[in-house]
N, C-alpha and C. Protein backbone atom coordinates (compact mmCIF):
# COMPACT_ATOMS: atom_id res chain seq x y z
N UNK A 1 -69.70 102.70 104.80
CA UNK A 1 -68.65 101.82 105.31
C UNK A 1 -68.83 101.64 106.81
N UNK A 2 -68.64 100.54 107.48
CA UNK A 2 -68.46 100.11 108.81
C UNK A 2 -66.86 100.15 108.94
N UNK A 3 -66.84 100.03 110.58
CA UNK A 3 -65.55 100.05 111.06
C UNK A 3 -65.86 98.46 112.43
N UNK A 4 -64.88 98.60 112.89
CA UNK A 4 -64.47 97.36 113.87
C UNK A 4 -62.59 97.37 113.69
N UNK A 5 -62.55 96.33 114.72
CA UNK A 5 -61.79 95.77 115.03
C UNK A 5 -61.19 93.98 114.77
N UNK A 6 -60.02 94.35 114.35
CA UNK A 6 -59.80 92.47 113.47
C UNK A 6 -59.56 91.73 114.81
N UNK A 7 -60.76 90.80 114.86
CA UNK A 7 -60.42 89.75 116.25
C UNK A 7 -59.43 88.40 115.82
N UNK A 8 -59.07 88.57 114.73
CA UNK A 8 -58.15 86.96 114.27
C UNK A 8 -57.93 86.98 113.10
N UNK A 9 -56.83 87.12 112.42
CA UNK A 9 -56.97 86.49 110.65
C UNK A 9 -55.69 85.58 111.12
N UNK A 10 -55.84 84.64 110.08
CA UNK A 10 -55.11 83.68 109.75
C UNK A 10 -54.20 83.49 108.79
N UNK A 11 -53.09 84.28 108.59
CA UNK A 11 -52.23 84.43 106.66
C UNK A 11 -52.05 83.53 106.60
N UNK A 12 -52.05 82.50 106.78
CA UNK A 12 -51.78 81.19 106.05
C UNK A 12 -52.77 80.39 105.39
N UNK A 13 -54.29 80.31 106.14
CA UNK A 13 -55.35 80.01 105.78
C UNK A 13 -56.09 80.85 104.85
N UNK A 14 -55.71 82.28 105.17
CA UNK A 14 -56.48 83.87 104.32
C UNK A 14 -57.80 84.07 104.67
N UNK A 15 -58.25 83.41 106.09
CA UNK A 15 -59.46 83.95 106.38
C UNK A 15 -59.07 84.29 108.36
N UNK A 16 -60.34 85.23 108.54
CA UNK A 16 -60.73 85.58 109.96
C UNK A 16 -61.90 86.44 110.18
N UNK A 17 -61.71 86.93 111.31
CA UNK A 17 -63.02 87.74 111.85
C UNK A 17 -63.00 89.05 112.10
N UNK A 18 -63.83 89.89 111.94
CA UNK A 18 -63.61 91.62 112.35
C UNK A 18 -65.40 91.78 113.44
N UNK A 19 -64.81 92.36 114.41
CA UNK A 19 -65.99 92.74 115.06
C UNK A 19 -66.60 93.88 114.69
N UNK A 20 -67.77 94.52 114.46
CA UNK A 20 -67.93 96.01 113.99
C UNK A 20 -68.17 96.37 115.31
N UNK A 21 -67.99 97.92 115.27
CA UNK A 21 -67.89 98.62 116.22
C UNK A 21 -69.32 98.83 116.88
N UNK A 22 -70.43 98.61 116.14
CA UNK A 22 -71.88 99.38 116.21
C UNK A 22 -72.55 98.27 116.76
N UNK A 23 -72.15 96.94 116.82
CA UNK A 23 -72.57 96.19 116.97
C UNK A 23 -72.40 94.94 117.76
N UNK A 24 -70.84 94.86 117.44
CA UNK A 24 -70.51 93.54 117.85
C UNK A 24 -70.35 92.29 117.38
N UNK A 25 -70.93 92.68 116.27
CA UNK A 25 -70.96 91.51 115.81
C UNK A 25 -69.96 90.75 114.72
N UNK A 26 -69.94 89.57 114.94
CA UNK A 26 -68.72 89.02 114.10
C UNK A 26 -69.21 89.18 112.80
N UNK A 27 -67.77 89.59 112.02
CA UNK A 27 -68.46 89.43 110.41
C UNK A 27 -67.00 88.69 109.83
N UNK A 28 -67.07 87.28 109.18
CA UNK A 28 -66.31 86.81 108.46
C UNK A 28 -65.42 88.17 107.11
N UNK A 29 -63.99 87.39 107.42
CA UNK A 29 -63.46 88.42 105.96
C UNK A 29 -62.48 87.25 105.60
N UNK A 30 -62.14 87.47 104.44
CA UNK A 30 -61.51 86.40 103.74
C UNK A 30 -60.45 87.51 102.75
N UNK A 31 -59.14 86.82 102.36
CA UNK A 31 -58.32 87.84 101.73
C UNK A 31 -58.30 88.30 100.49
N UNK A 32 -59.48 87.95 99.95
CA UNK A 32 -59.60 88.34 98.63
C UNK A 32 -60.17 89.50 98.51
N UNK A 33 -61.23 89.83 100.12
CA UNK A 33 -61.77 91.03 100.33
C UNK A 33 -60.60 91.95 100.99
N UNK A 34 -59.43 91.89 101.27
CA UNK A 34 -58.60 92.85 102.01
C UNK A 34 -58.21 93.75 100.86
N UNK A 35 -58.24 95.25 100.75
CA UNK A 35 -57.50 96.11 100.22
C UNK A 35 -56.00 95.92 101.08
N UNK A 36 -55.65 96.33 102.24
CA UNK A 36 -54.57 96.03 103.34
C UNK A 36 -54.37 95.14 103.55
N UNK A 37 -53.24 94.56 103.84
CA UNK A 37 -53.02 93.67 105.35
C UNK A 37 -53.90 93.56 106.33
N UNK A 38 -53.71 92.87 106.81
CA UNK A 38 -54.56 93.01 108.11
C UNK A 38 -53.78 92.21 109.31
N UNK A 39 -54.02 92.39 110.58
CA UNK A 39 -53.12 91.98 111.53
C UNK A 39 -54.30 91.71 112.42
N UNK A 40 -54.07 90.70 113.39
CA UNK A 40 -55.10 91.23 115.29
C UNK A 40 -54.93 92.51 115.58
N UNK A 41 -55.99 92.91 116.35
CA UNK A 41 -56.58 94.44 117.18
C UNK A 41 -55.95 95.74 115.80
N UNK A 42 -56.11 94.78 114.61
CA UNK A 42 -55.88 96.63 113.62
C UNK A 42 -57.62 96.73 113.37
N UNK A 43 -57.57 98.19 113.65
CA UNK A 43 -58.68 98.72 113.43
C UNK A 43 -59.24 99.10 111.72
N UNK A 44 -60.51 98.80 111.36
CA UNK A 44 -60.39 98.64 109.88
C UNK A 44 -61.84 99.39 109.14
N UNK A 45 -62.08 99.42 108.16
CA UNK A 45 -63.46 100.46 107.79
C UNK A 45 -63.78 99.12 106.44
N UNK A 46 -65.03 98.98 106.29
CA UNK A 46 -64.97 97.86 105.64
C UNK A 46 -66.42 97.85 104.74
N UNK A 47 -66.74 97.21 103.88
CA UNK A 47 -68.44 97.41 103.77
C UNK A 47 -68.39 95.37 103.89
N UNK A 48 -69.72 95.39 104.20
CA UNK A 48 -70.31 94.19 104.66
C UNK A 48 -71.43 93.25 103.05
N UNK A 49 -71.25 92.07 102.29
CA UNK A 49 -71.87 91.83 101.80
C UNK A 49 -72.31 90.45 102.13
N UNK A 50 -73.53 89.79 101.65
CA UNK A 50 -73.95 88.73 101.92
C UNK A 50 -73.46 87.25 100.99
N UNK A 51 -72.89 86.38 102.24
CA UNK A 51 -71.88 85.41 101.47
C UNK A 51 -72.57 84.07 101.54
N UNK A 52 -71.90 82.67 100.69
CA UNK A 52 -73.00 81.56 100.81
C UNK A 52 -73.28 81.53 102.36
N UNK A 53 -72.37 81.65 103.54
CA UNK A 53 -72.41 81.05 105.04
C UNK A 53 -73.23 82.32 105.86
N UNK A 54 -73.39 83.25 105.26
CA UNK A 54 -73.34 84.73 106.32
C UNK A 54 -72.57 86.14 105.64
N UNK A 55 -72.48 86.88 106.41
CA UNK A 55 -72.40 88.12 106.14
C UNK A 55 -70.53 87.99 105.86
N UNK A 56 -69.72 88.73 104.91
CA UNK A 56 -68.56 88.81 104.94
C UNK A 56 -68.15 90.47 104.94
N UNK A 57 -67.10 90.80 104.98
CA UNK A 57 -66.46 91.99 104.82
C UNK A 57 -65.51 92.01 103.53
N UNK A 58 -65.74 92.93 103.26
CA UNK A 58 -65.39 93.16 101.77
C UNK A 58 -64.55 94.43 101.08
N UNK A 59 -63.47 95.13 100.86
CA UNK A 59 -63.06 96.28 100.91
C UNK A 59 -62.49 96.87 102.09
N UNK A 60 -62.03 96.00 102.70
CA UNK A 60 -61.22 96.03 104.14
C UNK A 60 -59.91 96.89 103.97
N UNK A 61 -59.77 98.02 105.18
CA UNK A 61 -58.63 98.99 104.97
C UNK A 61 -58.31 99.35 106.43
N UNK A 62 -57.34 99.07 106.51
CA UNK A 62 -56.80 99.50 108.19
C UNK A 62 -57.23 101.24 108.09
N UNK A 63 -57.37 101.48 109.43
CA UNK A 63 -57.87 102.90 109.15
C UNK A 63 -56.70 103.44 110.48
């Protein structure tokens, strides 16, 4: 599992972004992958799989 930080979700739309911690790098999450809620700056543990656009987050859990 990776961790990061949620830079944006959108509840109305059900998508945003989580930065990982190791990296930096943006990884799309969408709410079908949230175990939790998710909010801005909640910190989260997540695993990463490969989506049609790029990489998504998947199994998302505020930690």
């Amino acid at each position: 599992m990776k961790t990061g930080k949620v830079k944006f979700f959108n509840e109305a739309k059900g998508f945003g972004f989580i930065i990982q911690d190791d990296d930096n790098q943006e990884i799309f999450v969408h709410q079908t992958g949230l175990i939790h809620e998710i909010r801005e700056n909640d910190q989260v543990s997540f695993d990463v799989i490969e989506g049609k656009k790029g990489l998504n987050a998947v199994k998302v859990e505020r930690i």
